[in-house]
C-alpha atoms as a PDB file:
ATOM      1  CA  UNK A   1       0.000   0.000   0.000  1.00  0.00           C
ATOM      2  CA  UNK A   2       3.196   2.743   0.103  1.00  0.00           C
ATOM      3  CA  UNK A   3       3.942   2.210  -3.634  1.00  0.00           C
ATOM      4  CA  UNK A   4       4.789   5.527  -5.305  1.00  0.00           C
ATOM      5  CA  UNK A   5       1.521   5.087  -7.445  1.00  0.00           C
ATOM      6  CA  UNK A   6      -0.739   4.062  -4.689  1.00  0.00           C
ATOM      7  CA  UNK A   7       0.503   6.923  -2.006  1.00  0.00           C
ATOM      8  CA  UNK A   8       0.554   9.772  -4.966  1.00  0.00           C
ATOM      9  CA  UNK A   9      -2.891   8.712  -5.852  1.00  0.00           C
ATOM     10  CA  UNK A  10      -3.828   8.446  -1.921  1.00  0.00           C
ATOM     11  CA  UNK A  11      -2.560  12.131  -1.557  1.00  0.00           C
ATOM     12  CA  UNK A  12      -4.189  13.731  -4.477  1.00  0.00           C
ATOM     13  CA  UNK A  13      -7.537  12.424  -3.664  1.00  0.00           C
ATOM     14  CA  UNK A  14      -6.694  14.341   0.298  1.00  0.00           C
ATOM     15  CA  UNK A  15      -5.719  17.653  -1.633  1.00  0.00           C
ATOM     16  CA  UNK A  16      -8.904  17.177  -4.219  1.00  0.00           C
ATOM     17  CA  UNK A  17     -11.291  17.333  -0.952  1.00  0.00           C
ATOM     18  CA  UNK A  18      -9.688  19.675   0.597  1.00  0.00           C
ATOM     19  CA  UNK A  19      -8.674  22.321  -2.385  1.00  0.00           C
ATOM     20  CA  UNK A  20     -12.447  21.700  -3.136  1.00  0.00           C
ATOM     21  CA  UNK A  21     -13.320  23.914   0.102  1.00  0.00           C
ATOM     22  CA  UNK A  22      -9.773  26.328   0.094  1.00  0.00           C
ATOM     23  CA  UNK A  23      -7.609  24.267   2.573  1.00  0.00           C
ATOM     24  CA  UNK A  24      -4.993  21.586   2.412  1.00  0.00           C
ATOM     25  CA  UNK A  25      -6.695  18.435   3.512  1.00  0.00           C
ATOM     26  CA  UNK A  26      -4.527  17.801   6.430  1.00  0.00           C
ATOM     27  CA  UNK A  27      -7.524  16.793   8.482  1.00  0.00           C
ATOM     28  CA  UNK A  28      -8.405  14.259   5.489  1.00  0.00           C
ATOM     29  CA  UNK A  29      -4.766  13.287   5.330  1.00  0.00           C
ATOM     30  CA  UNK A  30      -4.778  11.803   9.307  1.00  0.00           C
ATOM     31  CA  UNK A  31      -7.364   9.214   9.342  1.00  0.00           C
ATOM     32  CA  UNK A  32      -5.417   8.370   5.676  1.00  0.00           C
ATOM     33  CA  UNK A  33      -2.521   7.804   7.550  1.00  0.00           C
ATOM     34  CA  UNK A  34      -4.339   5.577  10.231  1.00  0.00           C
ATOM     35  CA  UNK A  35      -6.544   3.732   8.987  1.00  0.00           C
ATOM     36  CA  UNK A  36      -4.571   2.905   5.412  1.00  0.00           C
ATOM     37  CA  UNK A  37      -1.172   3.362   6.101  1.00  0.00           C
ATOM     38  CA  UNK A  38      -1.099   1.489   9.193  1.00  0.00           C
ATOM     39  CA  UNK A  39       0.571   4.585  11.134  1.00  0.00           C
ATOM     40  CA  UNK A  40       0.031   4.506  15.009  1.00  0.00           C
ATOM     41  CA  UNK A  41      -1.041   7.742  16.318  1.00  0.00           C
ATOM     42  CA  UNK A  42       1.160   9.811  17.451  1.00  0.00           C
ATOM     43  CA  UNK A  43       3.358   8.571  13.971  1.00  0.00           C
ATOM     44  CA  UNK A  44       0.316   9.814  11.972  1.00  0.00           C
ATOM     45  CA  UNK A  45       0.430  13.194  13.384  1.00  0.00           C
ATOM     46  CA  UNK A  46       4.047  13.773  12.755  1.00  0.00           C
ATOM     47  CA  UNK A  47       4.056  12.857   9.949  1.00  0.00           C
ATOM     48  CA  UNK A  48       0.695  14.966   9.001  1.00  0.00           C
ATOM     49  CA  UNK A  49       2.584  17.552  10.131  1.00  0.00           C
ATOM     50  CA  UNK A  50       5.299  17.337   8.505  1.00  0.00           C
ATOM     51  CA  UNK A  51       3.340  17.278   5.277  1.00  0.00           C
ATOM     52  CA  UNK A  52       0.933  19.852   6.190  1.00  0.00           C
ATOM     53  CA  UNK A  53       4.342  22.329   6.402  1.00  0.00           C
ATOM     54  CA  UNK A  54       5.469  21.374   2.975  1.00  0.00           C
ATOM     55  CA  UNK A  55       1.764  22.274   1.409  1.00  0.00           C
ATOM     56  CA  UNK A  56       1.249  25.527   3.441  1.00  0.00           C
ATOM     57  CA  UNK A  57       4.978  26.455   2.325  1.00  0.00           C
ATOM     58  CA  UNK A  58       3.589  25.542  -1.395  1.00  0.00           C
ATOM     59  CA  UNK A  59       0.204  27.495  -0.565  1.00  0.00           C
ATOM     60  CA  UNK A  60       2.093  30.703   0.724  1.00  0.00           C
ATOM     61  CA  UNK A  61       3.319  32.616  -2.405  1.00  0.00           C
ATOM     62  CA  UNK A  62       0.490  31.754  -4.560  1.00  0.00           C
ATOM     63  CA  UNK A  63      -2.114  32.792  -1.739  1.00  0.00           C
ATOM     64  CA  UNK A  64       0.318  36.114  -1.200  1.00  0.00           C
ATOM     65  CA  UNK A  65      -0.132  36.349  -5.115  1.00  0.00           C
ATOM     66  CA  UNK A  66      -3.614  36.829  -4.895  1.00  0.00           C
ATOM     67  CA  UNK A  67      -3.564  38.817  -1.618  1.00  0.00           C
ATOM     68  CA  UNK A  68      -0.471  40.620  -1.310  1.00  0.00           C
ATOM     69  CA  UNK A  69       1.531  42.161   1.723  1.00  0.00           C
ATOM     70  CA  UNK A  70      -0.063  45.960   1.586  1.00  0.00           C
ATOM     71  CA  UNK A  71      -3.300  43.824   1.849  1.00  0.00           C
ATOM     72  CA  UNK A  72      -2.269  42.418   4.996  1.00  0.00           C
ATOM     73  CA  UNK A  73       0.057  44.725   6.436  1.00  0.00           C
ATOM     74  CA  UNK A  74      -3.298  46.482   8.247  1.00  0.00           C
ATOM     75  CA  UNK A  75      -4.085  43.286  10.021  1.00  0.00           C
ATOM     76  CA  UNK A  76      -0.514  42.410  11.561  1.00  0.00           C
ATOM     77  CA  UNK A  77      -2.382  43.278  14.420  1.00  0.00           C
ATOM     78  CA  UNK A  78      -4.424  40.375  14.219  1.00  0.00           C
ATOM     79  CA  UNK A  79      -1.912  38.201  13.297  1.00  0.00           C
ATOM     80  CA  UNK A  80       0.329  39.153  16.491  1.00  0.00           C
ATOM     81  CA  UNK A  81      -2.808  38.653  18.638  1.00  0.00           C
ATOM     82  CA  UNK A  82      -3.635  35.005  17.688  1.00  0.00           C
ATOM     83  CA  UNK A  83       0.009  34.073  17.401  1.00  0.00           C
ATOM     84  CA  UNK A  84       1.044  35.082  21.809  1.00  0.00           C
ATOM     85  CA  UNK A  85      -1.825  32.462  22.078  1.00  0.00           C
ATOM     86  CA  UNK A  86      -0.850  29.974  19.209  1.00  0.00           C
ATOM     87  CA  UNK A  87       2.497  29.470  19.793  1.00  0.00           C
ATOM     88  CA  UNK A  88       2.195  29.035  23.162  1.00  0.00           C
ATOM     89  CA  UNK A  89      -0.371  26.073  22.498  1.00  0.00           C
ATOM     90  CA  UNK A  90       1.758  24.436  19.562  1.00  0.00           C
ATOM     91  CA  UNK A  91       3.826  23.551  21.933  1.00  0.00           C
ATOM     92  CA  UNK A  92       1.714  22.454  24.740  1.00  0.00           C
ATOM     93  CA  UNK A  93       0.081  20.369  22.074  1.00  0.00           C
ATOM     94  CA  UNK A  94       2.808  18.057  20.892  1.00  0.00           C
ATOM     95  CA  UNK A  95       3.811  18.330  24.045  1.00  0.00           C
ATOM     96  CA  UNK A  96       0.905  16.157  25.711  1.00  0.00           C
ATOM     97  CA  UNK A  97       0.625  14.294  22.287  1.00  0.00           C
ATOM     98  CA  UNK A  98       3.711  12.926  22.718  1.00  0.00           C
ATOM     99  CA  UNK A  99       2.540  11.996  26.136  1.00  0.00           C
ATOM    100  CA  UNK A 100      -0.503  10.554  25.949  1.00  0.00           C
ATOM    101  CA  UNK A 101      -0.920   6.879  25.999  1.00  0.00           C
ATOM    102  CA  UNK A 102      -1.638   5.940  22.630  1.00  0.00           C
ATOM    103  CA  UNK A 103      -5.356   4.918  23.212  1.00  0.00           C
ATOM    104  CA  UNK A 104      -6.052   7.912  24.594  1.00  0.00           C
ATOM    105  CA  UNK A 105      -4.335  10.164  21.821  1.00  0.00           C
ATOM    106  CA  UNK A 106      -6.809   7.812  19.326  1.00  0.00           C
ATOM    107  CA  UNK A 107      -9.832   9.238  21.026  1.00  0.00           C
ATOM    108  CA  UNK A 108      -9.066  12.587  21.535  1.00  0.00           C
ATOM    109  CA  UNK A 109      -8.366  12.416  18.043  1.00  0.00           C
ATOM    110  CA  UNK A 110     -11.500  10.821  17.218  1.00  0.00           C
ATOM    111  CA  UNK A 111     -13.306  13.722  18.841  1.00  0.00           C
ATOM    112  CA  UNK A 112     -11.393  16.733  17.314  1.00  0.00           C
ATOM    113  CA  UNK A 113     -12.071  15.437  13.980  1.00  0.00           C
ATOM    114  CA  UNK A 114     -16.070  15.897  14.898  1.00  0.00           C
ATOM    115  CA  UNK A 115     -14.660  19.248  15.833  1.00  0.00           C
ATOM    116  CA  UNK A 116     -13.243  19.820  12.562  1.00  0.00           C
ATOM    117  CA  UNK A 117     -16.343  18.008  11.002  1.00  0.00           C
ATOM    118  CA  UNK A 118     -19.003  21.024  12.688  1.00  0.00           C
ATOM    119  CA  UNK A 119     -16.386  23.413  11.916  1.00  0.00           C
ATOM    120  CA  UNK A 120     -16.085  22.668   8.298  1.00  0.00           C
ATOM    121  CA  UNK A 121     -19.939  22.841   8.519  1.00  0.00           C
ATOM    122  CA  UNK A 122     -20.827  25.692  10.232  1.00  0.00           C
ATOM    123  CA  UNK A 123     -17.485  27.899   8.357  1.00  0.00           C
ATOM    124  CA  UNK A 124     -19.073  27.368   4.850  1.00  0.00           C
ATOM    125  CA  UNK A 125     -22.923  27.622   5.957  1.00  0.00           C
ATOM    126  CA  UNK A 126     -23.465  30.370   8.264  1.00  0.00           C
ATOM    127  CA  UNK A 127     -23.273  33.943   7.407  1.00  0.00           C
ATOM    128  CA  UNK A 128     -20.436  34.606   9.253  1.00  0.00           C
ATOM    129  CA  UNK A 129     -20.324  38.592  10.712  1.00  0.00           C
ATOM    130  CA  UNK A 130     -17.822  39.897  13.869  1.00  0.00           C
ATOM    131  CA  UNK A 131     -18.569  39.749  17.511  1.00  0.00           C
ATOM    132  CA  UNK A 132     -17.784  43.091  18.113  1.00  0.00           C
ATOM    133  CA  UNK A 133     -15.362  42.848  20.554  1.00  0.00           C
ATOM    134  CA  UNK A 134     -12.598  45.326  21.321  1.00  0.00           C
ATOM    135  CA  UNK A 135     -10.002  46.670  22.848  1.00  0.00           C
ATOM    136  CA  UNK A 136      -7.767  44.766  25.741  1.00  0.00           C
ATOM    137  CA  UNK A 137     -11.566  41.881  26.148  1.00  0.00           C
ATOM    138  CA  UNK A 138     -10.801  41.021  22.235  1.00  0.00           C
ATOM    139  CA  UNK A 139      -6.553  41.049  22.974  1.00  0.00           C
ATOM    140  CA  UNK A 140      -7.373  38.389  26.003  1.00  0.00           C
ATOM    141  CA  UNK A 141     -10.110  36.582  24.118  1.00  0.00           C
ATOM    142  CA  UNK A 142      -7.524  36.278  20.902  1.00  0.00           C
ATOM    143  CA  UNK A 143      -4.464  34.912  23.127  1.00  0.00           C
ATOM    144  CA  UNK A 144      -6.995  32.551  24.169  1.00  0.00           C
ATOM    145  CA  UNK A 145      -8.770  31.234  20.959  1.00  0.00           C
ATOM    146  CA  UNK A 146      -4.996  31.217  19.233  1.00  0.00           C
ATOM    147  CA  UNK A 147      -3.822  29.431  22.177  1.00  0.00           C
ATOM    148  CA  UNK A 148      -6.887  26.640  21.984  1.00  0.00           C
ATOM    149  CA  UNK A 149      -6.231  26.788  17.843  1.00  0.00           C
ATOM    150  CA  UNK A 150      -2.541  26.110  18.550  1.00  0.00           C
ATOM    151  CA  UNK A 151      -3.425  22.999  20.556  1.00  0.00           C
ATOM    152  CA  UNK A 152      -5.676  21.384  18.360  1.00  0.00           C
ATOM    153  CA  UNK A 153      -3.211  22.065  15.006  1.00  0.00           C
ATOM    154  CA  UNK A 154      -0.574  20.100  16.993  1.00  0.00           C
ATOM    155  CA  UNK A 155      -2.558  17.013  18.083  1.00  0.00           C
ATOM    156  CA  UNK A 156      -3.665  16.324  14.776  1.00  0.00           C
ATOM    157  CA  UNK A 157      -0.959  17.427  12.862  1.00  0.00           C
ATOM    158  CA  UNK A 158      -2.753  19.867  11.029  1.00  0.00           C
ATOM    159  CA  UNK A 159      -2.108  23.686   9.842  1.00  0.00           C
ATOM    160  CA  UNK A 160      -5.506  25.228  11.635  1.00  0.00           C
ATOM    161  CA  UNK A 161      -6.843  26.918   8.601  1.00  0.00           C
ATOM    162  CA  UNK A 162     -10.413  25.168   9.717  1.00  0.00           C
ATOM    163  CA  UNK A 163     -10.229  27.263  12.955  1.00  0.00           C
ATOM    164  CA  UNK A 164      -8.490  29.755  12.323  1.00  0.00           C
ATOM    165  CA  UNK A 165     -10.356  31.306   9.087  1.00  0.00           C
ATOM    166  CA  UNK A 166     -13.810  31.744  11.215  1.00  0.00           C
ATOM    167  CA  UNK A 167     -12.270  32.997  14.197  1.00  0.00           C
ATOM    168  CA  UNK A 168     -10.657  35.589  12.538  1.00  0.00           C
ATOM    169  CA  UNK A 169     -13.570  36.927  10.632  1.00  0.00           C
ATOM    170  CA  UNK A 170     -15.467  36.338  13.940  1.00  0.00           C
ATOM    171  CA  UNK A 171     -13.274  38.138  16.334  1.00  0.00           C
ATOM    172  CA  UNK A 172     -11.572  40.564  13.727  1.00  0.00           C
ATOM    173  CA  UNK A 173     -14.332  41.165  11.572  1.00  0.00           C
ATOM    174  CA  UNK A 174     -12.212  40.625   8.521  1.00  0.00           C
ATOM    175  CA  UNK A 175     -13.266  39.746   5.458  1.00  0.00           C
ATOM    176  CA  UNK A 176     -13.119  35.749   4.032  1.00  0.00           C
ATOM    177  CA  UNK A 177     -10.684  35.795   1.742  1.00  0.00           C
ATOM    178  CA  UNK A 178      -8.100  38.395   3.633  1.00  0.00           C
ATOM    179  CA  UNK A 179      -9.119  36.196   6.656  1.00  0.00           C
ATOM    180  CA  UNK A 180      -7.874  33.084   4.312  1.00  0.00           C
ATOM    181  CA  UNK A 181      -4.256  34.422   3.913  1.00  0.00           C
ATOM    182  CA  UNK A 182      -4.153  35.606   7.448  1.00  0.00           C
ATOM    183  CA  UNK A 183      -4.380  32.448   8.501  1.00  0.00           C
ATOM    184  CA  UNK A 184      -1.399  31.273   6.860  1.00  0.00           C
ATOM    185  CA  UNK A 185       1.015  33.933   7.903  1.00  0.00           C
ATOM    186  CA  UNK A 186      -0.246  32.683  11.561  1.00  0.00           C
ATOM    187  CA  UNK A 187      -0.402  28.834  10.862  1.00  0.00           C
ATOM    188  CA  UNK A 188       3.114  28.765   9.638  1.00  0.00           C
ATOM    189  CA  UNK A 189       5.294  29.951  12.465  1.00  0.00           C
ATOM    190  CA  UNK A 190       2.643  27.499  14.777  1.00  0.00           C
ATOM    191  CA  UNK A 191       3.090  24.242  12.950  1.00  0.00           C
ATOM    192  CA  UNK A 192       7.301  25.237  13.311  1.00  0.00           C
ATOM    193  CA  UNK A 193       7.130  25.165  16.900  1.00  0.00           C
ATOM    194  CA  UNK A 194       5.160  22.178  17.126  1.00  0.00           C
ATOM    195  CA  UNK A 195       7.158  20.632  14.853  1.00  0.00           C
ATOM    196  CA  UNK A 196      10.310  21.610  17.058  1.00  0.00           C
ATOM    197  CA  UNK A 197       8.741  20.145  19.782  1.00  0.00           C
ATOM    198  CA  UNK A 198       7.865  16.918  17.817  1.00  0.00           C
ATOM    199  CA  UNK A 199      11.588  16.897  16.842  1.00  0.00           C
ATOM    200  CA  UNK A 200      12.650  16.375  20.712  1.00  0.00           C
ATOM    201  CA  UNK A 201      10.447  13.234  20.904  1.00  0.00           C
ATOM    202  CA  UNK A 202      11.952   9.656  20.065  1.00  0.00           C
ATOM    203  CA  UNK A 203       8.889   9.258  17.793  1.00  0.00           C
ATOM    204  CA  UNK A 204      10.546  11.376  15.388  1.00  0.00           C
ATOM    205  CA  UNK A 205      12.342   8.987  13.899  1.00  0.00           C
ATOM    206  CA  UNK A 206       8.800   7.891  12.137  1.00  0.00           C
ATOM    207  CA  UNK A 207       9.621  11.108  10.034  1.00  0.00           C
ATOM    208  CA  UNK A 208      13.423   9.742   8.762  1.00  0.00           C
ATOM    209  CA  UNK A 209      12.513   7.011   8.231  1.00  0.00           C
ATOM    210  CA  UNK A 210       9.489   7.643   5.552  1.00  0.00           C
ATOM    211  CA  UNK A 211      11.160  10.592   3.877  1.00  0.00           C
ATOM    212  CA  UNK A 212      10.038   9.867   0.770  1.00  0.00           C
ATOM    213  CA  UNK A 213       6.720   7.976   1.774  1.00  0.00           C
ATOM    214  CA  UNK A 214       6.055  12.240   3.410  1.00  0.00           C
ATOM    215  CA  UNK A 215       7.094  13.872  -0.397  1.00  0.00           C
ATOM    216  CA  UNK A 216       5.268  11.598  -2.240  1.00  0.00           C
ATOM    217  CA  UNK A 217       2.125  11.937  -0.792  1.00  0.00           C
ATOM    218  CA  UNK A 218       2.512  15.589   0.150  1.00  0.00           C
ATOM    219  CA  UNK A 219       3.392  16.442  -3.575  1.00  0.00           C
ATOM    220  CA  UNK A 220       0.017  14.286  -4.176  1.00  0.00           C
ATOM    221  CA  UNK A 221      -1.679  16.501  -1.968  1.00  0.00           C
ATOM    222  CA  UNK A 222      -0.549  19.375  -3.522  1.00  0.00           C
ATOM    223  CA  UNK A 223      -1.509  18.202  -7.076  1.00  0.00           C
ATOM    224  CA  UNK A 224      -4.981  17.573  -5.462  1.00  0.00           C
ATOM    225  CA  UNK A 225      -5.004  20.625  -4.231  1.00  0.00           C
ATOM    226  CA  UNK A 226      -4.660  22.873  -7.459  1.00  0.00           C
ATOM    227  CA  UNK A 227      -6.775  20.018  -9.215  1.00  0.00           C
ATOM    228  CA  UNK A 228      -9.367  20.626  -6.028  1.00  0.00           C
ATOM    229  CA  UNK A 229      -9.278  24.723  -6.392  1.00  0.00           C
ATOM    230  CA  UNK A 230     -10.251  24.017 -10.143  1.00  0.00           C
ATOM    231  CA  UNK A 231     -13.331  22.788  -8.914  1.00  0.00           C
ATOM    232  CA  UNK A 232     -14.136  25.137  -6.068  1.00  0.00           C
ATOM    233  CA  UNK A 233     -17.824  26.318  -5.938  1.00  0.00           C
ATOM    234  CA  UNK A 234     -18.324  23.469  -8.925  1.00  0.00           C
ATOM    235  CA  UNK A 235     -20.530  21.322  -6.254  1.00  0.00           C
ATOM    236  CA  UNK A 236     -22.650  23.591  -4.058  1.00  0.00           C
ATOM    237  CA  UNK A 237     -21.812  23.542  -0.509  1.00  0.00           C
ATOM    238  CA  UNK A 238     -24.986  22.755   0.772  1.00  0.00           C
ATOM    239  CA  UNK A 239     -23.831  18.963  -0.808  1.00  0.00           C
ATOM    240  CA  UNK A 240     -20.812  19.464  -0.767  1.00  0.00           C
ATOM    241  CA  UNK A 241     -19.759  20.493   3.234  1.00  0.00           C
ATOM    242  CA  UNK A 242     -22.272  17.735   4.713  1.00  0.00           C
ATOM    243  CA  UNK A 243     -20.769  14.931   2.450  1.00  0.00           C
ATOM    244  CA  UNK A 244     -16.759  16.520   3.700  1.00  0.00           C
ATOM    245  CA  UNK A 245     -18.155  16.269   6.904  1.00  0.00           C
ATOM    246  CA  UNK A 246     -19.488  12.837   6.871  1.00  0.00           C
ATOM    247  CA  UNK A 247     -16.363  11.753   5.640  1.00  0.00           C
ATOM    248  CA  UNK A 248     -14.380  13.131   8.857  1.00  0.00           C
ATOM    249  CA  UNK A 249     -17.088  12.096  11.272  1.00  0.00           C
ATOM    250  CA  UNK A 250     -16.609   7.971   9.577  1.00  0.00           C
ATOM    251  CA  UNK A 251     -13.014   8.639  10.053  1.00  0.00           C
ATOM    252  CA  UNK A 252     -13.641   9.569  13.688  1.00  0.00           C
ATOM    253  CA  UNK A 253     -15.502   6.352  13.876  1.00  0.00           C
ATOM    254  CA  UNK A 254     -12.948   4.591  12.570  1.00  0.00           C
ATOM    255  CA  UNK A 255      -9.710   6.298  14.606  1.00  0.00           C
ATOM    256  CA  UNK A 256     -11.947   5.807  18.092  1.00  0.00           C
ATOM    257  CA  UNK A 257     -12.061   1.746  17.397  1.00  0.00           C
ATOM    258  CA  UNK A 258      -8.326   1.748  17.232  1.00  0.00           C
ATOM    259  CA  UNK A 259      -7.878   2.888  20.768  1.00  0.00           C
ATOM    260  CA  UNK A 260      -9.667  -0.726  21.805  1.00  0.00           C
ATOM    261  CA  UNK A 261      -6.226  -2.829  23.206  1.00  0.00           C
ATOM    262  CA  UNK A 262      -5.606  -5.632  20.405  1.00  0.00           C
ATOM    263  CA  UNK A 263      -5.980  -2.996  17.685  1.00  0.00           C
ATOM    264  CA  UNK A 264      -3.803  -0.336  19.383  1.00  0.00           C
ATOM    265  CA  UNK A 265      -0.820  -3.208  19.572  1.00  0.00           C
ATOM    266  CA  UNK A 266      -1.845  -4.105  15.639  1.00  0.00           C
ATOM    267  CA  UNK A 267      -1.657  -0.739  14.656  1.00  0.00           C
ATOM    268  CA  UNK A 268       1.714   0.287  16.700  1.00  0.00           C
ATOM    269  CA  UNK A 269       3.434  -2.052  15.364  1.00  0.00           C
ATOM    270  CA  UNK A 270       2.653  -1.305  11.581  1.00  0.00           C
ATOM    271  CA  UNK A 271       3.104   2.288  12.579  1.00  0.00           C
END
């Protein structure tokens, strides 16, 4: 099942779903790497991670193409906000992740990807408008959501663009498609410092010794991707985001059974 062929293929049809709906598909990519691959958990997400870093580095310039710098450069207020909080929880994330018994890291897994499945949901179906906070209640309540964000991008390996795109048009009251780039410039420095952290952890070695298992399938993702933005607002979203979000909440299913004890050994083992 890691043939060049099969694991291209495997990553294009990730970046297809999610370039369909503007992201990179890392939460698509995890229960991939579970439930096909044979990864164990915590192998999964750094490797997700690692692969969710190449595609947001990919992402970046053509993203800053279409919304450039002076577009931005109002907002680096916003940025700076979410980031004192995001940081701070990248590494707390993979910090616990690479603590957590394995079992338990498959169910809190299991539940963040129904997270990501009503996030998906509600991002691309509700009319999203600001909360109208402000001043130092909307500086406290950003460290806090970044810091939350942070967290959750770590554990599953993931860049945040789920969570981070709504809060920032909630909180900010930016616009979606500023809000889209914005959350790059933010997810990038996050997903380095959990990957730091990552990098300290014995498990590591999951990430040498797949090199180019990780480029293959992140270079499928990234074909996806483009292939995936081709067809953006092709199938409406009212069919579209419940059939994305079944998808997550069957890989949920699927992740949670792996944290029974005979299929946790299994599943180590091939990781």
């Amino acid at each position: 099942m890691r043939s060049i062929p099969v694991t291209f293929a495997c990553g294009a049809a990730v970046g297809v779903l999610g370039g369909m709906i503007g992201l990179g598909g890392a939460e698509f990519r995890l229960p991939l790497l579970i439930s096909v691959f044979g990864f164990a958990a915590l192998s999964a997400v750094i490797l997700n991670k690692a692969m969710s870093l190449i595609v947001v580095l990919t992402a970046l310039p053509a993203r800053l193409a279409a919304v450039s710098f002076s577009d931005l450069a109002p907002h680096w207020t916003v940025a700076v906000n979410l980031l004192a909080g995001s940081l701070l929880g990248a590494w707390a994330g993979a910090s616990w992740a690479v603590k957590m018994h394995t079992s338990t890291l498959y169910r809190v897994l299991a539940v963040l990807m129904v997270a990501m499945a009503v996030a998906l949901v509600y991002t691309h179906t509700a009319d999203l408008g600001g909360l109208g906070l402000s001043g130092p209640l909307l500086a406290v309540v950003g460290v806090i959501a970044g810091f939350g964000i942070g967290v959750v991008a770590a554990i599953m390996g993931v860049a945040g663009g789920e969570l981070l795109i709504p809060t920032i048009v909630l909180l900010y009251g930016v616009d979606i498609k500023t809000a889209g780039s914005l959350s790059l410039v933010v997810s990038m420095p996050t997903m380095l410092v959990a990957f730091a952290r990552y990098s300290r952890d014995g498990s590591f070695a999951v990430l040498r010794a797949n090199l180019r298992f990780t480029f293959v399938l992140a270079a499928g993702s990234i074909a996806g991707a483009l292939f995936g933005g081709l067809l953006l607002g092709a199938i409406p979203d009212m069919v579209l985001m419940p059939t994305l979000a079944a998808i997550l909440l069957i890989s949920a299913a699927k992740t949670a059974r792996h944290a029974a004890p005979a299929s946790e050994a299994a599943t180590a083992k091939a990781g």
